[in-house]
PDB file of N, CA and C in Angstrom:
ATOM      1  N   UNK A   1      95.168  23.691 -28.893  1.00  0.00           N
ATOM      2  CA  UNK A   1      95.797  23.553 -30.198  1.00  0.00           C
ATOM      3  C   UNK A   1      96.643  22.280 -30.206  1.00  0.00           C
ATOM      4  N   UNK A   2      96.312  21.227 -30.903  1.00  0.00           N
ATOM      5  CA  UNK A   2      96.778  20.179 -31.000  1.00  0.00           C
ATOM      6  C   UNK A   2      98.165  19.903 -31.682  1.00  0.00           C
ATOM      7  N   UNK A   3      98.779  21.110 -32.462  1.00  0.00           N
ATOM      8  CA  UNK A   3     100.062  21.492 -33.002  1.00  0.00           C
ATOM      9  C   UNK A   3     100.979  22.597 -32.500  1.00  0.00           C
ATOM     10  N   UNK A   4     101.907  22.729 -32.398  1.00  0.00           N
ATOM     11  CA  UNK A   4     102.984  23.417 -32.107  1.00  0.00           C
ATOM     12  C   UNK A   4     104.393  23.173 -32.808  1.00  0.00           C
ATOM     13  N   UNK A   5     105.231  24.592 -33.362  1.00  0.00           N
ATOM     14  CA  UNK A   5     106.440  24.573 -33.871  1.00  0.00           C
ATOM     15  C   UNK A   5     107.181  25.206 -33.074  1.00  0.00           C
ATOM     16  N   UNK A   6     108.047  24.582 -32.761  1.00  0.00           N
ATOM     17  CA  UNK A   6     108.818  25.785 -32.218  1.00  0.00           C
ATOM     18  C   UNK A   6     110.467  25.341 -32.112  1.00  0.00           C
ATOM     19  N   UNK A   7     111.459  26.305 -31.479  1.00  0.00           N
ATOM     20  CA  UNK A   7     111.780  27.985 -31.518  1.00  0.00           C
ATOM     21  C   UNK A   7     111.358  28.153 -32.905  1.00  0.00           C
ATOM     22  N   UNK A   8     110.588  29.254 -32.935  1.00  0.00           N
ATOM     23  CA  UNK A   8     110.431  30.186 -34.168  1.00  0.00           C
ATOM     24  C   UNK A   8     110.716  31.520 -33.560  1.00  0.00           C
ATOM     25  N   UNK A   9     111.770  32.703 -34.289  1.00  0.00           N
ATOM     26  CA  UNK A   9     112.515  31.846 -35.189  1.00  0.00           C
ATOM     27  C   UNK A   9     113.465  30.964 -34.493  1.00  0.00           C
ATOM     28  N   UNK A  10     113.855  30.313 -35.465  1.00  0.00           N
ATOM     29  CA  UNK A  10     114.986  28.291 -35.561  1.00  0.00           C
ATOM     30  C   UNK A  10     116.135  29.358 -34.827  1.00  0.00           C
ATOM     31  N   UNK A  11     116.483  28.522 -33.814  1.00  0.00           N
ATOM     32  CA  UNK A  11     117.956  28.287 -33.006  1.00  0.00           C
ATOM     33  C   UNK A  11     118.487  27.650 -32.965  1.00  0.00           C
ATOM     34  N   UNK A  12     120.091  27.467 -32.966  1.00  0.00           N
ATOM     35  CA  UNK A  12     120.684  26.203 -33.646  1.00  0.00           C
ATOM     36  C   UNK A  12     120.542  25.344 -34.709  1.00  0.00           C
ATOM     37  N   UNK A  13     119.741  25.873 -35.570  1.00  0.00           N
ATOM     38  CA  UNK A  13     119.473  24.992 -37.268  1.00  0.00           C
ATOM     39  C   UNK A  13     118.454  23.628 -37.192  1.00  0.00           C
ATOM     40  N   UNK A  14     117.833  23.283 -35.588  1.00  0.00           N
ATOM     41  CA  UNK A  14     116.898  22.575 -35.198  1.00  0.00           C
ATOM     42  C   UNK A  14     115.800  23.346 -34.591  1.00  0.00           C
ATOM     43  N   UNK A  15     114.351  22.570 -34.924  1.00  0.00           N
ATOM     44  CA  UNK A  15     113.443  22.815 -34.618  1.00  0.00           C
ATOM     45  C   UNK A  15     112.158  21.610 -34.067  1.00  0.00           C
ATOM     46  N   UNK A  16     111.083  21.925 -33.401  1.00  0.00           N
ATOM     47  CA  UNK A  16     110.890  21.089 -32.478  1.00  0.00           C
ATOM     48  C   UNK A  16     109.105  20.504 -33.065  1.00  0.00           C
ATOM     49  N   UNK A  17     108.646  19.747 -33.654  1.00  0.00           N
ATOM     50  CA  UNK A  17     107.141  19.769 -34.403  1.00  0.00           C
ATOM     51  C   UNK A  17     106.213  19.117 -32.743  1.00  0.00           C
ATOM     52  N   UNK A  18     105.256  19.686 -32.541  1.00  0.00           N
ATOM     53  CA  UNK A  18     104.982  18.609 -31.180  1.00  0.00           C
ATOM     54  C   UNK A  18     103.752  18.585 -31.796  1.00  0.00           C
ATOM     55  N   UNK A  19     102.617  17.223 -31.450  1.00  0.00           N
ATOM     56  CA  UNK A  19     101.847  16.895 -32.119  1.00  0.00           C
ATOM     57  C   UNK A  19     101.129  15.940 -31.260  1.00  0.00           C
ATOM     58  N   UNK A  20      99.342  15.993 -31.393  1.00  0.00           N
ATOM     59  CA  UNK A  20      99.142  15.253 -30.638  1.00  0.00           C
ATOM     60  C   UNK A  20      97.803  14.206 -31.897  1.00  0.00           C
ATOM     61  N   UNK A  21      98.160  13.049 -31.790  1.00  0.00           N
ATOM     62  CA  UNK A  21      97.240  12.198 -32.435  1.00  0.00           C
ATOM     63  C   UNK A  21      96.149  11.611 -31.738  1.00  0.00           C
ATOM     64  N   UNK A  22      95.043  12.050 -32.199  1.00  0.00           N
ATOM     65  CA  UNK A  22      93.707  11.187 -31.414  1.00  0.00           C
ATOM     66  C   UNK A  22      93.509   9.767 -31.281  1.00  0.00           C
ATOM     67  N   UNK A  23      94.490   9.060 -32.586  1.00  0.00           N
ATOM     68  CA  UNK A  23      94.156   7.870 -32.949  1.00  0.00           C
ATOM     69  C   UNK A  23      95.855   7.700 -33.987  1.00  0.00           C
ATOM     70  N   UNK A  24      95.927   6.271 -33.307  1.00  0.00           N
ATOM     71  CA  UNK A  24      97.551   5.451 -34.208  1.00  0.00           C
ATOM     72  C   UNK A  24      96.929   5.899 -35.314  1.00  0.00           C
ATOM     73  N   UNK A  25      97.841   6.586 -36.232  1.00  0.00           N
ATOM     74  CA  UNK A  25      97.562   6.768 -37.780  1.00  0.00           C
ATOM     75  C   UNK A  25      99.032   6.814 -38.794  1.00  0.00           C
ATOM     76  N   UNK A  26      98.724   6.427 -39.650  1.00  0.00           N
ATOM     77  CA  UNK A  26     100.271   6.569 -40.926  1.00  0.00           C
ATOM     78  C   UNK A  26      99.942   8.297 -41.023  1.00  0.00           C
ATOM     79  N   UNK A  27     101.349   8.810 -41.054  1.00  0.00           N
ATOM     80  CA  UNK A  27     101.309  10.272 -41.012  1.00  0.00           C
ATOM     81  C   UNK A  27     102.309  10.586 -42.016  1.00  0.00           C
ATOM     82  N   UNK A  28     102.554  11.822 -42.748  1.00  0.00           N
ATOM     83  CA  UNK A  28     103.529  12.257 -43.227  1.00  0.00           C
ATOM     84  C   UNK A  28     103.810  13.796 -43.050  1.00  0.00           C
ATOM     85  N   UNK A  29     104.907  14.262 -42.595  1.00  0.00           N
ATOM     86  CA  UNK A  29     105.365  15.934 -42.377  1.00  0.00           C
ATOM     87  C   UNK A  29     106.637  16.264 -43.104  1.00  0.00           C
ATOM     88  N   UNK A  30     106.055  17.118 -43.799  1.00  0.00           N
ATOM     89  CA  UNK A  30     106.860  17.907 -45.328  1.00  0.00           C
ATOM     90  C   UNK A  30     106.862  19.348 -44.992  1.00  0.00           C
ATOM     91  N   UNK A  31     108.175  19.652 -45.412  1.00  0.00           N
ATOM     92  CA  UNK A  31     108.272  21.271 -45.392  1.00  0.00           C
ATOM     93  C   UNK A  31     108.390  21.274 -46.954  1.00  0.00           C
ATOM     94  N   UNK A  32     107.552  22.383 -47.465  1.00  0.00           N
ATOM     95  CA  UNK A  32     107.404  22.974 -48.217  1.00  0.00           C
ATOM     96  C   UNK A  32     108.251  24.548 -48.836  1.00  0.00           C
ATOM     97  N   UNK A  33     108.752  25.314 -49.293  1.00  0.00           N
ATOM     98  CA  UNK A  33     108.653  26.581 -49.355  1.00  0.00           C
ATOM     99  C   UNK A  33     107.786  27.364 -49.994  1.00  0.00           C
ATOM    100  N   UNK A  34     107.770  29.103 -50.046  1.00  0.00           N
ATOM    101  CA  UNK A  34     106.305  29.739 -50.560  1.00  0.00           C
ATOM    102  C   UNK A  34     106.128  29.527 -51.537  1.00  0.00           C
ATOM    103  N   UNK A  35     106.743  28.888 -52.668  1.00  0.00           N
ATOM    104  CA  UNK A  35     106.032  28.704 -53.736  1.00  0.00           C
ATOM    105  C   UNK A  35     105.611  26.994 -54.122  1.00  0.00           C
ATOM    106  N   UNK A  36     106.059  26.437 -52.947  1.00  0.00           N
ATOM    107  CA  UNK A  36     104.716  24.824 -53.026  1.00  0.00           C
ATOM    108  C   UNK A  36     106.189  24.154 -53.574  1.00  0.00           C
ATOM    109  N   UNK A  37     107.113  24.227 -53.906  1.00  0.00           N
ATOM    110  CA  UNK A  37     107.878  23.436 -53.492  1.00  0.00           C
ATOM    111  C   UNK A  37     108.642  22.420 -52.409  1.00  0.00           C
ATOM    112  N   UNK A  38     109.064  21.104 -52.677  1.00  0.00           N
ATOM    113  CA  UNK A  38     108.838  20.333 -51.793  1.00  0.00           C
ATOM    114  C   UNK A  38     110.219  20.156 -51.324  1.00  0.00           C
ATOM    115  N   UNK A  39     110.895  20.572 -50.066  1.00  0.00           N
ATOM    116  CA  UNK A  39     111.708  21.155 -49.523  1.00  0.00           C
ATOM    117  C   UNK A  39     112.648  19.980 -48.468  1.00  0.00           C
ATOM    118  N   UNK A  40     111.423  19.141 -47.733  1.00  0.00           N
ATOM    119  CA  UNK A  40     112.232  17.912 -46.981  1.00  0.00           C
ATOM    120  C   UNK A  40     110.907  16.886 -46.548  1.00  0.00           C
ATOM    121  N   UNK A  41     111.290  15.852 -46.864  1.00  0.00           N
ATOM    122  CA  UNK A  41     110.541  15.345 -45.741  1.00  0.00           C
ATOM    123  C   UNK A  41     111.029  14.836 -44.182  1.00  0.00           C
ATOM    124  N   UNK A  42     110.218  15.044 -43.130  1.00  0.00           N
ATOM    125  CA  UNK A  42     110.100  15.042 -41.656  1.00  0.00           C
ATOM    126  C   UNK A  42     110.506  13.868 -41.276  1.00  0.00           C
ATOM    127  N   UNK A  43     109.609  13.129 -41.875  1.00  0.00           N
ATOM    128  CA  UNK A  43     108.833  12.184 -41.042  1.00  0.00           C
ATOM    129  C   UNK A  43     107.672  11.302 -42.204  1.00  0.00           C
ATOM    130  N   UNK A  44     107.862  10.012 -42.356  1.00  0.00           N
ATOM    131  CA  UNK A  44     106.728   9.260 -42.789  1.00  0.00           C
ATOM    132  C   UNK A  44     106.365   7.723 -42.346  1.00  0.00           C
ATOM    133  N   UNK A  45     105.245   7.538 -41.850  1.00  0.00           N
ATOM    134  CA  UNK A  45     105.107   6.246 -41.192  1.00  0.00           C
ATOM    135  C   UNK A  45     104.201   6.256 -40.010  1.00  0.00           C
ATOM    136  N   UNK A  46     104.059   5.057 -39.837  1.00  0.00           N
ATOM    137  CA  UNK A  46     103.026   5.299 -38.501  1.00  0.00           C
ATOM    138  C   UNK A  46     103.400   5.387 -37.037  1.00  0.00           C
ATOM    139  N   UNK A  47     102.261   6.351 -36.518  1.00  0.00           N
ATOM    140  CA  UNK A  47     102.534   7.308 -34.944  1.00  0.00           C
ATOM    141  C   UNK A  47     101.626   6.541 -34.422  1.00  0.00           C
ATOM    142  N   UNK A  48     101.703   6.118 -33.437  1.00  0.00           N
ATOM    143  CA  UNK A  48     100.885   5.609 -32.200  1.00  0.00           C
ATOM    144  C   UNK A  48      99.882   6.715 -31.928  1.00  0.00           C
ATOM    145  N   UNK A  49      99.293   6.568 -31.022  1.00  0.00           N
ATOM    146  CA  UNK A  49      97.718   7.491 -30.419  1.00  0.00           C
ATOM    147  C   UNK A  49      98.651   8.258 -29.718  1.00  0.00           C
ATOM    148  N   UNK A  50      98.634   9.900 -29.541  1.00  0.00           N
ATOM    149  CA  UNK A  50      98.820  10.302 -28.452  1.00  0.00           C
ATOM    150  C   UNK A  50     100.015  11.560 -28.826  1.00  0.00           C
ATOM    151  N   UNK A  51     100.870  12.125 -27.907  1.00  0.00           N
ATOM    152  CA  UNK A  51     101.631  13.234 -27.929  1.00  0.00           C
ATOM    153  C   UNK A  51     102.908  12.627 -28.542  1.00  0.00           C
ATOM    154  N   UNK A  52     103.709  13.975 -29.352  1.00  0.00           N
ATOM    155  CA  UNK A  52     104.672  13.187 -29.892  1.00  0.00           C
ATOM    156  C   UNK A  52     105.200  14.689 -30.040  1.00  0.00           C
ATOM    157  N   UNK A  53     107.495  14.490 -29.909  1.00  0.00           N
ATOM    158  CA  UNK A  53     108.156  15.738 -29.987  1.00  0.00           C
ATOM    159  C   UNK A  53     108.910  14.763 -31.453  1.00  0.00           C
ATOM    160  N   UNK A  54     108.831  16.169 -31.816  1.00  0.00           N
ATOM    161  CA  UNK A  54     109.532  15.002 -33.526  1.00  0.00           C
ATOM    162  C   UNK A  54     110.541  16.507 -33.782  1.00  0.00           C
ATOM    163  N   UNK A  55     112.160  16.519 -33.128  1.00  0.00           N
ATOM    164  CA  UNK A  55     112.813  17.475 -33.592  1.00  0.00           C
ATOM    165  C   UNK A  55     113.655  17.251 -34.851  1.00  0.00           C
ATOM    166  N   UNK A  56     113.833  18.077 -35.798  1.00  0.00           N
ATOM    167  CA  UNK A  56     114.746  18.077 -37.318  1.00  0.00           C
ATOM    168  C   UNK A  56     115.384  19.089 -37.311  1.00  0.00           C
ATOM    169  N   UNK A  57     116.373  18.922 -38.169  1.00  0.00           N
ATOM    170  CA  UNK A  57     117.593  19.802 -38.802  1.00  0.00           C
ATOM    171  C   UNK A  57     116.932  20.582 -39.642  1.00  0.00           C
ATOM    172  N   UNK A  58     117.388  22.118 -39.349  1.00  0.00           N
ATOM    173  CA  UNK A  58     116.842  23.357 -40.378  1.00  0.00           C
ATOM    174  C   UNK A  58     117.984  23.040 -41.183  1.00  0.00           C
ATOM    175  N   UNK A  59     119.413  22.875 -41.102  1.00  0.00           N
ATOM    176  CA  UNK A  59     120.579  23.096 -41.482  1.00  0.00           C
ATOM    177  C   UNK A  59     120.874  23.165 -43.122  1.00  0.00           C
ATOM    178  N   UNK A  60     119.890  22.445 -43.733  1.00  0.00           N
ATOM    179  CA  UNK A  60     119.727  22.092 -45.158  1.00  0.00           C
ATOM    180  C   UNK A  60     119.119  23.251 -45.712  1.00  0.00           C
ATOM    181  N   UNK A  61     118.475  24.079 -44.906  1.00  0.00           N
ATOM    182  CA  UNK A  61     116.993  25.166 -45.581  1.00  0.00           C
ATOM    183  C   UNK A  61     117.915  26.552 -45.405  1.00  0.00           C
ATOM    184  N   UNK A  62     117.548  27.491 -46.267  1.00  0.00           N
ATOM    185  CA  UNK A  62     117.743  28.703 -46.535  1.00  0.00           C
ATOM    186  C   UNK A  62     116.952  29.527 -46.092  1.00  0.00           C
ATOM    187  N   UNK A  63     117.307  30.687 -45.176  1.00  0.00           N
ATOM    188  CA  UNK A  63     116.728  31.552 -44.534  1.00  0.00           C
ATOM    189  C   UNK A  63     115.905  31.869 -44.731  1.00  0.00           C
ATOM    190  N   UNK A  64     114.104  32.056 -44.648  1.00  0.00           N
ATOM    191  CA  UNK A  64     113.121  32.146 -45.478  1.00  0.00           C
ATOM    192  C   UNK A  64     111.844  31.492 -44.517  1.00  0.00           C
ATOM    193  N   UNK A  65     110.530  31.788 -45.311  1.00  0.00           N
ATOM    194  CA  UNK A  65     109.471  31.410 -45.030  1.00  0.00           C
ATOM    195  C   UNK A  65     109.058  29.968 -45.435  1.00  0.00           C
ATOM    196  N   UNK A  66     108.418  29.245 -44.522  1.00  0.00           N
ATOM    197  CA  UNK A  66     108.342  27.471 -45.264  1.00  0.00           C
ATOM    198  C   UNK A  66     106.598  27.615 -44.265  1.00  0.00           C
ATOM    199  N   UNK A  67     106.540  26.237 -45.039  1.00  0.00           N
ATOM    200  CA  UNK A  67     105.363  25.502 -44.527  1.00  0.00           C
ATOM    201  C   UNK A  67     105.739  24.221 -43.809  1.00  0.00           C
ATOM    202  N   UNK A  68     105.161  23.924 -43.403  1.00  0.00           N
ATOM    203  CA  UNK A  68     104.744  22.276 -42.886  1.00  0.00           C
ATOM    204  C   UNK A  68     103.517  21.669 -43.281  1.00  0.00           C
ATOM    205  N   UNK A  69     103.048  20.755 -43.837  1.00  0.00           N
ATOM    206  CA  UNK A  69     102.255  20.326 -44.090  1.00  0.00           C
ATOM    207  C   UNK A  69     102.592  19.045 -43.119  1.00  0.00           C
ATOM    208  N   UNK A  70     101.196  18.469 -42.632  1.00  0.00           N
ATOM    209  CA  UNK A  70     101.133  17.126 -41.861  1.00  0.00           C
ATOM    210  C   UNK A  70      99.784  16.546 -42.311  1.00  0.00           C
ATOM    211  N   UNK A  71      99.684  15.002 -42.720  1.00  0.00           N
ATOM    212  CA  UNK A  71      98.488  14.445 -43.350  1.00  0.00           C
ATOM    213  C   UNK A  71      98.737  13.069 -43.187  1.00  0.00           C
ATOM    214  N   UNK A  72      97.375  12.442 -43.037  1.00  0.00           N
ATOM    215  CA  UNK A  72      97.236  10.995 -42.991  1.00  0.00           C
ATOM    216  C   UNK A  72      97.263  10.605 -44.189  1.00  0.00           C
ATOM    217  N   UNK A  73      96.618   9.113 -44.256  1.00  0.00           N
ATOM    218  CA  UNK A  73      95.703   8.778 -45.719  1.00  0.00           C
ATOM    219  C   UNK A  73      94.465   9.289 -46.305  1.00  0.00           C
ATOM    220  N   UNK A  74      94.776   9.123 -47.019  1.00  0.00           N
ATOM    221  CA  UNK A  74      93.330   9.687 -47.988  1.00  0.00           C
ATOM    222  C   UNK A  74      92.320   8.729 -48.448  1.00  0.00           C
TER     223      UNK A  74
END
């Protein structure tokens, strides 16, 4: 599995995205909540080839279910 989140659940109001890219690509990672609202962005810009720990602040988000979405270009 080329993705991983973790602590789930969030400890200390940070959490940890680990990610591995096949190929340098422009990326973007958005949390979402359940109803497709757009909640934070991560991260946008370009990642080199390869493994990557990208930790963020929950501290802003309200106790609850979210998404992550992660995507290149289109």
């Amino acid at each position: 599995n080329p993705t991983k989140l973790y602590p789930n659940p969030v400890v200390n109001r940070r959490m940890t995205l680990e990610i591995n890219l096949p190929q340098a690509q422009r990326i973007n990672l958005l949390i979402y909540d359940i109803k497709g609202n757009l909640m934070a962005k991560i991260f946008e810009g370009e990642m080199p080839e390869g493994g990557h720990h990208i930790s963020f602040s929950t501290g802003e988000l309200k106790p609850g279910s979210y998404m992550i979405k992660i995507f290149g270009p289109t």
